[in-house]
C-alpha atoms as a PDB file:
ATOM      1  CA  UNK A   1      -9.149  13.640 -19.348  1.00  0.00           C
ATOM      2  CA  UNK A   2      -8.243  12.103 -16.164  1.00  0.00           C
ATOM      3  CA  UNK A   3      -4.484  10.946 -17.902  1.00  0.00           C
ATOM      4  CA  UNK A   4      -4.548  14.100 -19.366  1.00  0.00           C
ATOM      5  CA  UNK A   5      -4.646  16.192 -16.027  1.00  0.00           C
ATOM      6  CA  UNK A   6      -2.218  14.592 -14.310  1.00  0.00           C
ATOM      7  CA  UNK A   7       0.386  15.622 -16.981  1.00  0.00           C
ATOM      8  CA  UNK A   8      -0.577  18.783 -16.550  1.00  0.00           C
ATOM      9  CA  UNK A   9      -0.471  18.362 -12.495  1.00  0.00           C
ATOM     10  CA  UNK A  10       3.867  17.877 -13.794  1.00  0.00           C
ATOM     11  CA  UNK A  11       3.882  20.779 -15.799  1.00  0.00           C
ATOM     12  CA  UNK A  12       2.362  23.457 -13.460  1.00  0.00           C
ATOM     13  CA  UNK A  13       0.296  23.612 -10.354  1.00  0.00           C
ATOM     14  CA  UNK A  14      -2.983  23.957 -10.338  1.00  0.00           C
ATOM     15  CA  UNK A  15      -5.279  27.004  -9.535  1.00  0.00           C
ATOM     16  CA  UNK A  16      -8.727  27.399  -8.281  1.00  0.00           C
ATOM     17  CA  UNK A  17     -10.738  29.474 -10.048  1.00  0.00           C
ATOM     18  CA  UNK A  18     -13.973  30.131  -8.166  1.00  0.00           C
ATOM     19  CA  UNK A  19     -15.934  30.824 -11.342  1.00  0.00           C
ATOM     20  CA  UNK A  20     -18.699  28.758 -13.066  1.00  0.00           C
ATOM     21  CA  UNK A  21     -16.817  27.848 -17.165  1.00  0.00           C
ATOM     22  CA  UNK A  22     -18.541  24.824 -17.675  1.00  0.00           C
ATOM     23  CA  UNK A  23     -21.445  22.107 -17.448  1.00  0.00           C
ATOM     24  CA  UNK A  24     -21.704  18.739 -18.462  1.00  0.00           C
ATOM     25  CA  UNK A  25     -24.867  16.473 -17.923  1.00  0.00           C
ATOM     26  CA  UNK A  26     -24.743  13.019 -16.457  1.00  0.00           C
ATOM     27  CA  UNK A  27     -27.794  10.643 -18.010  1.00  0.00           C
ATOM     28  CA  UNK A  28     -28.243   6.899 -18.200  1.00  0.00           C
ATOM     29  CA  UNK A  29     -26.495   6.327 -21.608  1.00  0.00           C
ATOM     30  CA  UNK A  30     -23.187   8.157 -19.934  1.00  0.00           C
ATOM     31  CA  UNK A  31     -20.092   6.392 -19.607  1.00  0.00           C
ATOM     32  CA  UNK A  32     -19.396   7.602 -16.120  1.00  0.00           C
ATOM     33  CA  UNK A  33     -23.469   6.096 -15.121  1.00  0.00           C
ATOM     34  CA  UNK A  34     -23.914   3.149 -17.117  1.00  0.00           C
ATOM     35  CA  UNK A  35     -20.066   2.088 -17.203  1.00  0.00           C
ATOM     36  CA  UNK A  36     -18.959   3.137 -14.126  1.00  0.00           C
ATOM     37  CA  UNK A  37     -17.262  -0.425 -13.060  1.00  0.00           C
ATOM     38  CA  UNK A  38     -15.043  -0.323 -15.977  1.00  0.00           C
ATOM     39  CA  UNK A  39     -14.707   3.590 -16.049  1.00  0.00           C
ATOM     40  CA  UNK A  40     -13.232   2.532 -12.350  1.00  0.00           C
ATOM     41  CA  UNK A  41     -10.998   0.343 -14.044  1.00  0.00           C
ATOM     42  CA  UNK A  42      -9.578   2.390 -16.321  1.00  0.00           C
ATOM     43  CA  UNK A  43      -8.768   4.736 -13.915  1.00  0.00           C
ATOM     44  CA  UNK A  44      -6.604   1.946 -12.337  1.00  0.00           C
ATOM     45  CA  UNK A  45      -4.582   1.531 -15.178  1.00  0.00           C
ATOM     46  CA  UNK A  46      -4.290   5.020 -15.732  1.00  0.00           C
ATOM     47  CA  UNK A  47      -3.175   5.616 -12.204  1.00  0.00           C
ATOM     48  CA  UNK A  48      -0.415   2.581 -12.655  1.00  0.00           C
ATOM     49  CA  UNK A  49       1.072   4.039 -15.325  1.00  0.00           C
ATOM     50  CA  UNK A  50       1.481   7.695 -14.093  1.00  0.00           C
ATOM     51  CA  UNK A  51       2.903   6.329 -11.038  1.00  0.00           C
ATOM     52  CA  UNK A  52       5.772   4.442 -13.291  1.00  0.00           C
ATOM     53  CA  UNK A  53       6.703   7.825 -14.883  1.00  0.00           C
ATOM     54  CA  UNK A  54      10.846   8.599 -13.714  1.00  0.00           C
ATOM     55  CA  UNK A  55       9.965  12.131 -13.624  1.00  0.00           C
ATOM     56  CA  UNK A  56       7.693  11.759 -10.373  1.00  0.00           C
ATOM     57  CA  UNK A  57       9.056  13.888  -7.414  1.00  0.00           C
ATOM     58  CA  UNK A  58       8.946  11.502  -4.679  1.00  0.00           C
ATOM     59  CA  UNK A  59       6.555  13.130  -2.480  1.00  0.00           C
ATOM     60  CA  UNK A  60       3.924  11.859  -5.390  1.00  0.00           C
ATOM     61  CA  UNK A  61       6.081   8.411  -5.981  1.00  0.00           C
ATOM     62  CA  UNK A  62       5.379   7.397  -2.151  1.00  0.00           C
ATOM     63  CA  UNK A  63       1.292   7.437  -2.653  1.00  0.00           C
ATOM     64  CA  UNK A  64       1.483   5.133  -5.759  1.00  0.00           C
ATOM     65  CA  UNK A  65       0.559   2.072  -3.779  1.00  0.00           C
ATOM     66  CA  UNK A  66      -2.041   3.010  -1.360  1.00  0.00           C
ATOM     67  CA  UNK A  67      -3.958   5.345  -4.051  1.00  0.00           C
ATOM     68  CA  UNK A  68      -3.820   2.425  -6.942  1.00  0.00           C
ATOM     69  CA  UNK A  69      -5.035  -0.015  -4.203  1.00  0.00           C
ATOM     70  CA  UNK A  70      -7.804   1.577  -3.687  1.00  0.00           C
ATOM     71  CA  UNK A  71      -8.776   2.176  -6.817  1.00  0.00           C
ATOM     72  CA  UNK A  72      -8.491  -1.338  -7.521  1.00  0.00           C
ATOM     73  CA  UNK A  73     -10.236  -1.880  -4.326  1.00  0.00           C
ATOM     74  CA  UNK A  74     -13.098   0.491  -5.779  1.00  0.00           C
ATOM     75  CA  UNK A  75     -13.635  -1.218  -8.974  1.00  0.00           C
ATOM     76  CA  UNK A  76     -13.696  -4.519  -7.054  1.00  0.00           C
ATOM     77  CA  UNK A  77     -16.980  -3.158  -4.954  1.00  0.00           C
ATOM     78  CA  UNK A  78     -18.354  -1.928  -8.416  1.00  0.00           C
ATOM     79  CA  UNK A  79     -17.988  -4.586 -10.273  1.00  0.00           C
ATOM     80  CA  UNK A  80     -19.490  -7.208  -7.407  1.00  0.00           C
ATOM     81  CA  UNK A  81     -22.417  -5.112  -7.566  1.00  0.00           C
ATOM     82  CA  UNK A  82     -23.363  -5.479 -10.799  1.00  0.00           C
ATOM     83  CA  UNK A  83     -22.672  -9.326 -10.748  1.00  0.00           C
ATOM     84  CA  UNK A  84     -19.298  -9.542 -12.150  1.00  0.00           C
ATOM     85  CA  UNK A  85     -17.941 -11.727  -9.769  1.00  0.00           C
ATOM     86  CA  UNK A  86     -14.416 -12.693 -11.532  1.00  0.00           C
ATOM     87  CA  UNK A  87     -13.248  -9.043 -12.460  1.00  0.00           C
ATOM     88  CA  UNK A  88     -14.102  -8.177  -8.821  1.00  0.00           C
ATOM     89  CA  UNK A  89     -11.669 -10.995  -7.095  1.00  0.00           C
ATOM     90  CA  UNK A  90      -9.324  -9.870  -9.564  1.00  0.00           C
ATOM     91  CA  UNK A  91      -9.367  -6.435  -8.593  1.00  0.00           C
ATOM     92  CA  UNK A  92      -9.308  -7.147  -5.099  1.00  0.00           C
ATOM     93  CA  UNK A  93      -6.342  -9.309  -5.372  1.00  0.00           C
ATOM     94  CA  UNK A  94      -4.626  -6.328  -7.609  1.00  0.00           C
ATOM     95  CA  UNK A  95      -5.595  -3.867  -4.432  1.00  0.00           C
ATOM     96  CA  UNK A  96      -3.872  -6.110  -1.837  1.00  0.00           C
ATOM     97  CA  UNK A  97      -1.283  -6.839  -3.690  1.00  0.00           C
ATOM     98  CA  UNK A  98      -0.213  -3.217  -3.970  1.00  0.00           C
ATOM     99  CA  UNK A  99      -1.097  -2.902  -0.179  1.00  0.00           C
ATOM    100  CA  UNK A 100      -1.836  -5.891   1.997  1.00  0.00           C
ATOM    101  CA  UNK A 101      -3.048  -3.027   4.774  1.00  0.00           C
ATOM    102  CA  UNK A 102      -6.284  -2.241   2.296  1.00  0.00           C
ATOM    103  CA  UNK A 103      -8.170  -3.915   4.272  1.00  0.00           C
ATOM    104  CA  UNK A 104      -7.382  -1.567   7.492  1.00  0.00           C
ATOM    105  CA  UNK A 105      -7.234   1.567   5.551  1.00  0.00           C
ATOM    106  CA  UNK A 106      -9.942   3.990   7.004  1.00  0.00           C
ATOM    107  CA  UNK A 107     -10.575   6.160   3.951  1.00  0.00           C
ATOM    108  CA  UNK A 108     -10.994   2.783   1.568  1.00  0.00           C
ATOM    109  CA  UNK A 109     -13.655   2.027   4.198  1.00  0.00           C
ATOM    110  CA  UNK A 110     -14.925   5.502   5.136  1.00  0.00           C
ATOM    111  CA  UNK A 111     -14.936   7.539   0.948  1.00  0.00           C
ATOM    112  CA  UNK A 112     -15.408   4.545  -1.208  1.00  0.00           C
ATOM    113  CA  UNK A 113     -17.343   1.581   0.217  1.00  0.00           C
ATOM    114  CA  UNK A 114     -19.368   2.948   2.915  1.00  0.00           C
ATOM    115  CA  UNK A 115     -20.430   5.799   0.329  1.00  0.00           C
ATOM    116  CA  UNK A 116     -21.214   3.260  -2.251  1.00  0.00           C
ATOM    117  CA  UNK A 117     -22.954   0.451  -0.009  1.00  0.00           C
ATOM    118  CA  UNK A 118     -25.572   3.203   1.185  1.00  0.00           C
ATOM    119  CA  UNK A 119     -26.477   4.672  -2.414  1.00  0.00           C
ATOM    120  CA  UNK A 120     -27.750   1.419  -3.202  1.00  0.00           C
ATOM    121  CA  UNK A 121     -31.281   0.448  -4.044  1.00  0.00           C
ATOM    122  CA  UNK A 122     -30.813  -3.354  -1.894  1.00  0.00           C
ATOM    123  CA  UNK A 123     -29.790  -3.184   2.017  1.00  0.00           C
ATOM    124  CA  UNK A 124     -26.760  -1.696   2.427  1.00  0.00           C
ATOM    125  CA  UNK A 125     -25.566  -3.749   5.612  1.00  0.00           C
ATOM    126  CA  UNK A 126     -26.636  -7.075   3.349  1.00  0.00           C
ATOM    127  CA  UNK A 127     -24.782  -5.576   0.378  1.00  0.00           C
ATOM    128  CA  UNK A 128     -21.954  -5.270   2.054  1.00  0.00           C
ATOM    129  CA  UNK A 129     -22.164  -8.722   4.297  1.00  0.00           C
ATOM    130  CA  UNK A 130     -22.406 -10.541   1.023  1.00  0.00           C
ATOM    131  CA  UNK A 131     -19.156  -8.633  -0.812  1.00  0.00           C
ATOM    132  CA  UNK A 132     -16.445  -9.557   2.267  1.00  0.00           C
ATOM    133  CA  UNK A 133     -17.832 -13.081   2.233  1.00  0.00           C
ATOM    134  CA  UNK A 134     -16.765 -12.406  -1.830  1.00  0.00           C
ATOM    135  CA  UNK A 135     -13.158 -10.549  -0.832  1.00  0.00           C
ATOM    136  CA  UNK A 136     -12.712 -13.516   2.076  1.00  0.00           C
ATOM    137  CA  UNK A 137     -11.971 -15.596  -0.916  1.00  0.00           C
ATOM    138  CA  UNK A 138     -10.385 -13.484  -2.818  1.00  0.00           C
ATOM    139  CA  UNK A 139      -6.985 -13.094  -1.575  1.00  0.00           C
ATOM    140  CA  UNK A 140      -4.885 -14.756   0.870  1.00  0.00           C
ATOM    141  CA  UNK A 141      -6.548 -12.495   3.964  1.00  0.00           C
ATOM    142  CA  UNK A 142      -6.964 -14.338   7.453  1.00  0.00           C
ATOM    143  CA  UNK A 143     -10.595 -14.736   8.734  1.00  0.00           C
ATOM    144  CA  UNK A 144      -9.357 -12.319  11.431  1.00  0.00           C
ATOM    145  CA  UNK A 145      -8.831  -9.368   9.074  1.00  0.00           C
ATOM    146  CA  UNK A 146     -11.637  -9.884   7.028  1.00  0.00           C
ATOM    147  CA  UNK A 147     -13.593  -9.554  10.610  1.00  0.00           C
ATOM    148  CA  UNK A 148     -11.708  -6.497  11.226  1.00  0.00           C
ATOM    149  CA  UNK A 149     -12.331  -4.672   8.283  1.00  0.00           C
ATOM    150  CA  UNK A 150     -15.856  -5.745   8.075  1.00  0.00           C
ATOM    151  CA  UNK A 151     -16.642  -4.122  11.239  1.00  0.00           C
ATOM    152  CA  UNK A 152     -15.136  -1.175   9.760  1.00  0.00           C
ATOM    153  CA  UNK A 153     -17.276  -1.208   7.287  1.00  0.00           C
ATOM    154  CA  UNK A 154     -20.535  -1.694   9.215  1.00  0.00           C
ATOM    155  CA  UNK A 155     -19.482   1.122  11.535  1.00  0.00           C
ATOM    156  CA  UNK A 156     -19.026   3.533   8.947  1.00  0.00           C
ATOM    157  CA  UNK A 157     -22.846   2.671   7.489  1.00  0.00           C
ATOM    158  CA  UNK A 158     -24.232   3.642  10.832  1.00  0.00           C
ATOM    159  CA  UNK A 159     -22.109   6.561  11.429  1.00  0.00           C
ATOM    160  CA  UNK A 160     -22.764   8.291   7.540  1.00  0.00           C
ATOM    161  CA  UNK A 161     -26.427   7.211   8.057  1.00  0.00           C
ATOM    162  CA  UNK A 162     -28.016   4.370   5.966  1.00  0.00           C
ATOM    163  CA  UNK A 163     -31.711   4.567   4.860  1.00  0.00           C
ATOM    164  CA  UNK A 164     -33.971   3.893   8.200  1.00  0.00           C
ATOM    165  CA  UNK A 165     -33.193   3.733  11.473  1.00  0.00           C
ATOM    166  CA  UNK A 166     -33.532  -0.272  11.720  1.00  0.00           C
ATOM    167  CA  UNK A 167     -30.719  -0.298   9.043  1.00  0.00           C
ATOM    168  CA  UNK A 168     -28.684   2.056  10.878  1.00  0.00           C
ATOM    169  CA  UNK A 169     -29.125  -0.538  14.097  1.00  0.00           C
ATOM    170  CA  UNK A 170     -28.249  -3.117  12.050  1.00  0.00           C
ATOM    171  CA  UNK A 171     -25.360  -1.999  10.571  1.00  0.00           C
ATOM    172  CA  UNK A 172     -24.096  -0.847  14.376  1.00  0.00           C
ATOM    173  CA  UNK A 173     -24.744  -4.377  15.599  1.00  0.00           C
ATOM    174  CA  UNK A 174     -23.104  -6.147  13.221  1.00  0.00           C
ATOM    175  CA  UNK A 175     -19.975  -4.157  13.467  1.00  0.00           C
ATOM    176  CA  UNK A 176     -20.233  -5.184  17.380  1.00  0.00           C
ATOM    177  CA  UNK A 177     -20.683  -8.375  16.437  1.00  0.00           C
ATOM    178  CA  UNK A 178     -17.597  -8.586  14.042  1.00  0.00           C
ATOM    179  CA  UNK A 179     -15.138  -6.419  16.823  1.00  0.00           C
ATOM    180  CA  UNK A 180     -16.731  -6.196  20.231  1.00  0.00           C
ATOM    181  CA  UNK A 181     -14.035  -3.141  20.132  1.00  0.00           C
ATOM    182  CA  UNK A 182     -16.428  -1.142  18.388  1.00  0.00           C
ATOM    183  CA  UNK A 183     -19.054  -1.229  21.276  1.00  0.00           C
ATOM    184  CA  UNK A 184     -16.610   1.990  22.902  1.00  0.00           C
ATOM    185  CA  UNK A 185     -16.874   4.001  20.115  1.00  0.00           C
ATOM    186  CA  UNK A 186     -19.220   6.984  20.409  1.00  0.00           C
ATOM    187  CA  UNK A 187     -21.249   7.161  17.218  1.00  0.00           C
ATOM    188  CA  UNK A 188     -22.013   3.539  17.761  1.00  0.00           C
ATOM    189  CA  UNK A 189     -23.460   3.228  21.044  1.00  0.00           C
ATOM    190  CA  UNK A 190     -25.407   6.211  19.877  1.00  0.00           C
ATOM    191  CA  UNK A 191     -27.218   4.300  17.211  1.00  0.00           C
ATOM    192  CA  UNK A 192     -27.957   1.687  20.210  1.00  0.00           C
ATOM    193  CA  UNK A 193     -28.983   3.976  22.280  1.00  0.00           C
ATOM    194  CA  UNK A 194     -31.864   5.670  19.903  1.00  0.00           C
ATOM    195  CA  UNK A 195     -32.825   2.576  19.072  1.00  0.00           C
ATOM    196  CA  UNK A 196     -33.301   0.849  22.605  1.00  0.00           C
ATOM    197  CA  UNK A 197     -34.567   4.190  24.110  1.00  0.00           C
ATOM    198  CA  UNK A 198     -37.371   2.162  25.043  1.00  0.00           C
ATOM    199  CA  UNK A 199     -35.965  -0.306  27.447  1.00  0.00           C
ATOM    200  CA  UNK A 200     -34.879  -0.245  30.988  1.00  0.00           C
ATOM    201  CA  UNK A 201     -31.278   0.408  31.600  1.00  0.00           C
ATOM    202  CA  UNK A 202     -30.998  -2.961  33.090  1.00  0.00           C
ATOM    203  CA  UNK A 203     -32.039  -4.501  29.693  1.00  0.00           C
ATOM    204  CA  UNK A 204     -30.404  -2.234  28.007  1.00  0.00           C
ATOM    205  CA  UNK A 205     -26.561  -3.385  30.069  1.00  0.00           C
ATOM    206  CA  UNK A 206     -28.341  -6.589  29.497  1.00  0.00           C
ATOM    207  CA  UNK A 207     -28.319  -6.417  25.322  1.00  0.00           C
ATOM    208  CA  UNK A 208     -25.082  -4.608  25.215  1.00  0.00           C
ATOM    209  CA  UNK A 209     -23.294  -7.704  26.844  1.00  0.00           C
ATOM    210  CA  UNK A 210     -24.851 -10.137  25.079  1.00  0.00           C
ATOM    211  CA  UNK A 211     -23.624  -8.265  21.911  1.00  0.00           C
ATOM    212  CA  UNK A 212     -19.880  -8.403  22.883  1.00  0.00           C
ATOM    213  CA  UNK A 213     -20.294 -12.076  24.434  1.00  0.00           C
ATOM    214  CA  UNK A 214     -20.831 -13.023  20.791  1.00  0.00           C
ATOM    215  CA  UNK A 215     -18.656 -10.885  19.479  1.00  0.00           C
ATOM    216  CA  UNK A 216     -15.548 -12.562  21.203  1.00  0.00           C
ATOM    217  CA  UNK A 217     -14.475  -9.819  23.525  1.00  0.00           C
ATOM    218  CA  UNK A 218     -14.524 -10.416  27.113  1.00  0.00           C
ATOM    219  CA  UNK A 219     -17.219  -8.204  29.754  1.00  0.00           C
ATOM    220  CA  UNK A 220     -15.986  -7.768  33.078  1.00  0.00           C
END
């Protein structure tokens, strides 16, 4: 279907139709629940291919890298999940090397993992601590960027709300602790705020530099 759509995205534009013509019921023996890694995957190759057509008009030709990288960089989180290890470095090495900026891309970070990371069962923040230690090794990435997008990834968890407010703390602080940048940014210093409510504001200056100390960045 999805192959099939885009073909028909050539022929003739589509139109919204705000009217209810079909259902369709999603259960555990369903490709699109209990395949969804490889479904991913699929979609990948799929997306590869249309983007080789000659008939593209170039307005579509120009988002062939970004939008196959991160659906490779999609199927790589998926797959890491549920233990595949191997397919995921491969698909991570696929996304970069379609576009080595994946790693600084905000809606890779923002749509696809931080969505995914917080609908697990496990700890989000560990979840997704564990799978850049995985994509760190993965591709030839420099420690620095891995940091960088990491943080990214943390701060997106506390800003779209993981399960708890601990999580949500822990998820801010480790995105300070990976970019001491990300102290400045509004949503974050939120979650540090609730969380510290309790303590004095001296304490409270007190915590906040110890958090960029170790996070490399330097407090006047």
């Amino acid at each position: 279907d999805y192959d099939l759509w885009f073909r028909l995205g050539l022929i003739s534009p589509a139109v919204y139709v705000p009217e209810l013509w079909a259902l369709y019921r999603l259960h555990s023996r369903s490709k699109t629940v209990s395949m969804l890694p490889n479904l991913v995957a699929d979609s990948a190759r799929i997306l590869e291919r249309f983007f080789l057509r000659a008939d593209l008009p170039p307005e579509l030709r120009c988002l062939g890298d970004r939008t196959v990288a991160r659906t490779h960089g999609w199927a790589s989180a998926l797959h890491w999940v549920v233990g595949d290890v191997p397919t995921s470095r491969f698909h991570f090495r696929e996304a970069m090397s379609r576009f080595p900026g994946l790693l600084d891309d905000a809606v890779f970070h923002q749509k696809i993992l931080a969505s995914w990371f917080r609908n697990q069962d496990r700890d989000p923040v560990q979840v997704a601590s564990d799978f850049f230690q995985v994509i760190a090794s993965s591709a030839p990435v420099s420690r620095a960027t891995v940091r960088r997008s990491s943080a990214r990834a943390f701060a997106a968890l506390a800003a779209t709300g993981c399960r708890g407010k601990k999580a949500r703390l822990r998820a801010a602080v480790q995105a300070v602790l990976n970019d001491g940048r990300w102290i400045w940014k509004k949503h974050i210093l939120l979650v540090l705020i609730e969380s510290w409510v309790g303590s004095t504001a001296w304490e409270y200056l007190r915590r906040v530099k110890r958090l960029l100390t170790s996070g490399g960045a330097h407090v006047c």
